[in-house]
Protein backbone atom coordinates (compact mmCIF):
# COMPACT_ATOMS: atom_id res chain seq x y z
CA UNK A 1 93.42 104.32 110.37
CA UNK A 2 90.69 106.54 112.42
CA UNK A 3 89.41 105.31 116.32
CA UNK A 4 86.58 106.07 117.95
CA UNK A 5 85.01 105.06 120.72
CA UNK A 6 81.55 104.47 121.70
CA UNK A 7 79.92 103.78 124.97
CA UNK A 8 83.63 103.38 125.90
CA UNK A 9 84.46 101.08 123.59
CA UNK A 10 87.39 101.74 121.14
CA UNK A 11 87.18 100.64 117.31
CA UNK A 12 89.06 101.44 114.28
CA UNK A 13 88.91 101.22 110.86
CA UNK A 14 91.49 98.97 109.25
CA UNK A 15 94.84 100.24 108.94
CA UNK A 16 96.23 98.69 105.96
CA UNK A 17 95.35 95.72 103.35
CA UNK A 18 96.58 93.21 105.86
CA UNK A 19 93.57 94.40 108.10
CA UNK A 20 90.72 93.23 105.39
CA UNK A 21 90.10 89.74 104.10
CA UNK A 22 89.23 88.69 100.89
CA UNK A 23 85.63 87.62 101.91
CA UNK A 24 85.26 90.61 104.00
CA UNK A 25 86.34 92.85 100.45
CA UNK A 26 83.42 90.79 98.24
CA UNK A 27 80.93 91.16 100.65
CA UNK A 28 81.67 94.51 100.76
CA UNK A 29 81.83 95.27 97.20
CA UNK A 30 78.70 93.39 96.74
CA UNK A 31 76.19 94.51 99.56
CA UNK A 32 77.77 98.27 100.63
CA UNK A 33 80.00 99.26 97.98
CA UNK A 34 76.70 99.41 95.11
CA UNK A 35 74.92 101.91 97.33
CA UNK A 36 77.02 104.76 96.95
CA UNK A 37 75.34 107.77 95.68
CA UNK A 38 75.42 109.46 92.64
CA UNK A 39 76.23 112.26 93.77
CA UNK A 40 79.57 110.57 95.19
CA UNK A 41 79.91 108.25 91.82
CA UNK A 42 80.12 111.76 89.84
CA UNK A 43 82.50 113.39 92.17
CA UNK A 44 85.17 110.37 92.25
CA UNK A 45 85.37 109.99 88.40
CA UNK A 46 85.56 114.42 88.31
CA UNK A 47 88.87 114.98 86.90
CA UNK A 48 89.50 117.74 88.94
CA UNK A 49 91.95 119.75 86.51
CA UNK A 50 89.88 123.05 86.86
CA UNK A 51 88.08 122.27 90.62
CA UNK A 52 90.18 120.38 93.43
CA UNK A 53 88.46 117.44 95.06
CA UNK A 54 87.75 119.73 97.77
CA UNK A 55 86.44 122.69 96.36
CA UNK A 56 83.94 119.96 94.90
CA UNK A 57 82.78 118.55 97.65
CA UNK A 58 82.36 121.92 99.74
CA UNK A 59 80.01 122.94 96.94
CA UNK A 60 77.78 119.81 97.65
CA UNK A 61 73.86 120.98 99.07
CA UNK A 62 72.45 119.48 102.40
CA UNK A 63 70.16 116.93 100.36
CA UNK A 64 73.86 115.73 98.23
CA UNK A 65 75.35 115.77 101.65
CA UNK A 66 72.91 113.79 103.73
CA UNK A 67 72.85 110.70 101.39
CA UNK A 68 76.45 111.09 101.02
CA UNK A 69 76.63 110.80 104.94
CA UNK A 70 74.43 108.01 104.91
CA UNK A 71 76.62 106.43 102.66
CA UNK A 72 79.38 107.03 104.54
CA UNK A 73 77.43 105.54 108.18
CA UNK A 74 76.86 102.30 106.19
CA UNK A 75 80.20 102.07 104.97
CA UNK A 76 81.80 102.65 108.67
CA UNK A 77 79.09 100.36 110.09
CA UNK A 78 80.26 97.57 107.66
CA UNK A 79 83.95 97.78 108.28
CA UNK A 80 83.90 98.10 112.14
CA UNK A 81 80.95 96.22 112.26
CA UNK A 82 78.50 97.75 114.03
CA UNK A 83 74.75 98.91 112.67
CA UNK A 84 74.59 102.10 111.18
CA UNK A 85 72.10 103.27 113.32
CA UNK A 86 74.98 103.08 116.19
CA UNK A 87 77.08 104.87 113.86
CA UNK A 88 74.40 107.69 112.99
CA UNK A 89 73.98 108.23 116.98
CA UNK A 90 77.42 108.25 118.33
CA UNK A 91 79.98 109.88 115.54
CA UNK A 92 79.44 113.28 114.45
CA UNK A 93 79.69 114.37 110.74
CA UNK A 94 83.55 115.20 111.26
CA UNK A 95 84.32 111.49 112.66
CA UNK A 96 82.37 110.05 110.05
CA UNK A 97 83.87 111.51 107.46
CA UNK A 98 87.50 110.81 108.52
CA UNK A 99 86.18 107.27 109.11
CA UNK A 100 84.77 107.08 106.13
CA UNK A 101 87.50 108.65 103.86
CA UNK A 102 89.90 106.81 105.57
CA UNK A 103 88.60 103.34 104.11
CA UNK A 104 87.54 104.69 101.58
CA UNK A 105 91.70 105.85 100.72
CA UNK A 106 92.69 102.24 102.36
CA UNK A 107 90.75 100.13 99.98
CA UNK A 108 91.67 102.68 96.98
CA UNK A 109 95.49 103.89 97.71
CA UNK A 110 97.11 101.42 100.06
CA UNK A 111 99.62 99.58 97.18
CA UNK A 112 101.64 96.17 97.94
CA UNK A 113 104.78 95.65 95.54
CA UNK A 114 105.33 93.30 93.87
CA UNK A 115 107.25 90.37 95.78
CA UNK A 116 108.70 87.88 93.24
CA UNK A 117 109.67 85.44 96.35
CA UNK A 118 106.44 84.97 97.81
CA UNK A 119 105.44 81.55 97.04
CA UNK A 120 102.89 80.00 99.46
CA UNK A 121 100.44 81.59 102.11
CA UNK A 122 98.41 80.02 105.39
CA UNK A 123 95.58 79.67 106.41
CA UNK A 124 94.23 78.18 109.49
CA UNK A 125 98.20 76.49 110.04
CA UNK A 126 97.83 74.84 106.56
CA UNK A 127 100.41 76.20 104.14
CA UNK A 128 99.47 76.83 100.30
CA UNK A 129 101.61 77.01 97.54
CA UNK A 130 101.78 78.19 94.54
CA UNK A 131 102.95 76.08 91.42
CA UNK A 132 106.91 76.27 90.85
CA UNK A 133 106.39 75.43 87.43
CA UNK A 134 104.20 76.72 84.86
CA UNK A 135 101.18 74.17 84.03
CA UNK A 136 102.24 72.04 81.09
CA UNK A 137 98.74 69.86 79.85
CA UNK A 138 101.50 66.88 79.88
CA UNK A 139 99.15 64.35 81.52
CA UNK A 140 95.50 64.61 82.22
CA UNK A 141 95.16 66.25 85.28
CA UNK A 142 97.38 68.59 84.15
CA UNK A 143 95.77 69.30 81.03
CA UNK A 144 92.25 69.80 82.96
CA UNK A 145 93.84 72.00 85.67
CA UNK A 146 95.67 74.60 83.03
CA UNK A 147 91.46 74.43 80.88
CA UNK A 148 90.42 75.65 84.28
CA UNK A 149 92.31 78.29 84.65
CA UNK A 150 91.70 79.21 81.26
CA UNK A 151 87.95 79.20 81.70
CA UNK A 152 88.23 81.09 84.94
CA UNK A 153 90.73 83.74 84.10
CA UNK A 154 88.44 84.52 80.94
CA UNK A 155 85.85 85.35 83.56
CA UNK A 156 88.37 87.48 85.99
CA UNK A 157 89.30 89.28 82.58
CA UNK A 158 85.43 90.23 82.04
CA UNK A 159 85.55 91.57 85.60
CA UNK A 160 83.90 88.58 87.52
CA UNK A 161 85.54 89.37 90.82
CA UNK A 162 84.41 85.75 92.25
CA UNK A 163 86.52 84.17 89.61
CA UNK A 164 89.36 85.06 91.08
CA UNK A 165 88.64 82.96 94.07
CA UNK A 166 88.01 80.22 91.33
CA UNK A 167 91.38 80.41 89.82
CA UNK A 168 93.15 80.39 93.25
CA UNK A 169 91.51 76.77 93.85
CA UNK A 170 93.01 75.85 90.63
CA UNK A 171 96.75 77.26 91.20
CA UNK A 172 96.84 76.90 94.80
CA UNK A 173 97.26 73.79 96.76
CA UNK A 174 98.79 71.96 99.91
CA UNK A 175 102.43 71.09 98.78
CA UNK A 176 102.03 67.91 96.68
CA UNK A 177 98.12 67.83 96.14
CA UNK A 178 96.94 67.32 92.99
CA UNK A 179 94.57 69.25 91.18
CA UNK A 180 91.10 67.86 91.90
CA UNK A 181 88.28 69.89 91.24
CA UNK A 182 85.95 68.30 94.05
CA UNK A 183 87.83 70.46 96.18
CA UNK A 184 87.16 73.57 94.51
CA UNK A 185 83.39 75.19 96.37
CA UNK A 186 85.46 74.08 100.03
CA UNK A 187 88.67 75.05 99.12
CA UNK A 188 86.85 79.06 98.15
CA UNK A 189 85.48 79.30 101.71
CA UNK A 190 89.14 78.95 102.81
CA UNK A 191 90.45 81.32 100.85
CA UNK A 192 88.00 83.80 101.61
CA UNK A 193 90.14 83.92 104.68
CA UNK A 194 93.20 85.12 103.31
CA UNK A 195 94.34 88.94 104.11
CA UNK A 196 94.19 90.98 100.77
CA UNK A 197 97.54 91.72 100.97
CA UNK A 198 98.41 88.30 100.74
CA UNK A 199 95.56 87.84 97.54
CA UNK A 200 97.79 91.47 95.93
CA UNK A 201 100.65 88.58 95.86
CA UNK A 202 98.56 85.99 94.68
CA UNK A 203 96.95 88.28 91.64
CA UNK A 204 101.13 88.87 90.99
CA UNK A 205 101.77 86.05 90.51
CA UNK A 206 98.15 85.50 87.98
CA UNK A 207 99.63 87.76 85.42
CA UNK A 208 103.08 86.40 85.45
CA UNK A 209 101.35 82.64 84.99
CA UNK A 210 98.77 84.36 82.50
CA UNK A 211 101.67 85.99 80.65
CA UNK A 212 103.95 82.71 80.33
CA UNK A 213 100.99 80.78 79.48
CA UNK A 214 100.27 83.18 76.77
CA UNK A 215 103.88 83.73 75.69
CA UNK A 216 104.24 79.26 75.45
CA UNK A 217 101.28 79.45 73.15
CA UNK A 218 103.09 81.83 70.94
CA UNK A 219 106.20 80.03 71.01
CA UNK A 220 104.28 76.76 70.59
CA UNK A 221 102.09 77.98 67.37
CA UNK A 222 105.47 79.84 65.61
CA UNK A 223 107.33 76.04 66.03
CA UNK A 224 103.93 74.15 64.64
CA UNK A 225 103.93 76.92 61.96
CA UNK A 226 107.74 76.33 60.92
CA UNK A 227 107.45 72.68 61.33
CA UNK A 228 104.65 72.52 58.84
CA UNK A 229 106.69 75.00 56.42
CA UNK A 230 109.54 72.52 56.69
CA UNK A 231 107.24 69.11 55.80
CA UNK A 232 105.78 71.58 53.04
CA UNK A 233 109.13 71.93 51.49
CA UNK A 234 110.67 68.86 51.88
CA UNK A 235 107.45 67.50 50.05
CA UNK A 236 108.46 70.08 47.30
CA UNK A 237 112.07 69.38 46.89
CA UNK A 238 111.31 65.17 46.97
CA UNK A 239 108.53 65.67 44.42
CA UNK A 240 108.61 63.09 41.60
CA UNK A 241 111.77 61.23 43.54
């Protein structure tokens, strides 16, 4: 996290995962985060096995650097929200870059593990859970809830990063709701609330539901496959009876 203060006023850019929300993190990746420079693009993807990151970026020219500083205002100006031109007027290029390279290592570096516990989050004194069982298609609504998160986590796979908000109004619920999907469009808002470190836990907990729904459709197709197998035999060994 990097302060600075302006006109005597102190902000900061956020310390941690638990700082950002999930809304704040889309609107970001789909207003500020798309305006990065080339220039920048090409040096994050370098592979830097024969130049450093460093020795990269001090060979930049004064044209790479000032849209790479621009950049680097709007990104600032987004996350402590304030305008850029405030940003361009008050921080000089050494602020501005910590600032920036601080978010930028925030959104890119800062790792929650894995917490096999967590089971619910809240939101505006409402608790959510997530399902303690796997979704089964038993009855109806069941059925149509597990097709939804099937359709949804297609879209998350093809990197739709608004599906994910999607399949958390599928999964996650007031204890003993039922799915309904006329609560789905409100239900996003909501969750565009929740602190990312919270969503890390909540994409967890995707691929462990992903992976058992996967693995029971294996299991299910290997029984239907030996099943048929057996009627095929028996139908064999009772022939002409």
């Amino acid at each position: 996290m990097i302060s600075f203060k302006i006109e005597g006023v102190l902000y900061s850019t956020p310390k941690g995962l638990s700082d950002i929300t999930l809304g704040r993190n889309l609107e970001y990746i789909e207003t500020i985060y798309p305006q990065m420079p080339k220039v920048l693009k090409e040096l994050f993807s370098a592979d830097f096995i024969e130049k450093s990151f460093i020795e990269r970026y001090e060979e930049l020219d004064n044209l790479q650097l000032a849209k790479c500083y621009k950049y680097y205002s709007k990104v600032v100006a987004f996350w402590c929200k304030l305008d850029d031109s405030i940003i361009n007027k008050y921080l000089d290029i050494e602020q501005l870059e910590q600032a920036f390279f601080s978010i930028h290592l925030t959104l890119l570096l800062d790792k929650e593990e894995e917490d096999v516990l967590f089971k619910s989050f809240i939101i505006n004194k409402k608790e959510y859970f997530l399902p303690n069982r796997f979704m089964l298609g038993s009855t109806v609504i069941e059925f149509a809830e597990a097709a939804q998160f099937e359709k949804y986590y297609e879209e998350v796979e093809q990197g739709n990063l608004y599906a994910l908000l999607d399949v958390m109004t599928v999964i996650c619920r007031p204890k003993d709701e039922v799915y309904d999907s006329e609560n789905n469009e409100h239900r996003k808002e909501i969750f565009k609330k929740l602190t990312m470190d919270k969503f890390v836990q909540v994409g967890f907990f995707l691929l462990r539901l992903k992976n058992k729904l996967d693995s029971d459709l294996l299991i299910y197709s290997l029984q239907q496959a030996a099943l048929t197998n057996e009627v095929n035999e028996l139908i064999k060994s009772t022939a002409g009876i």
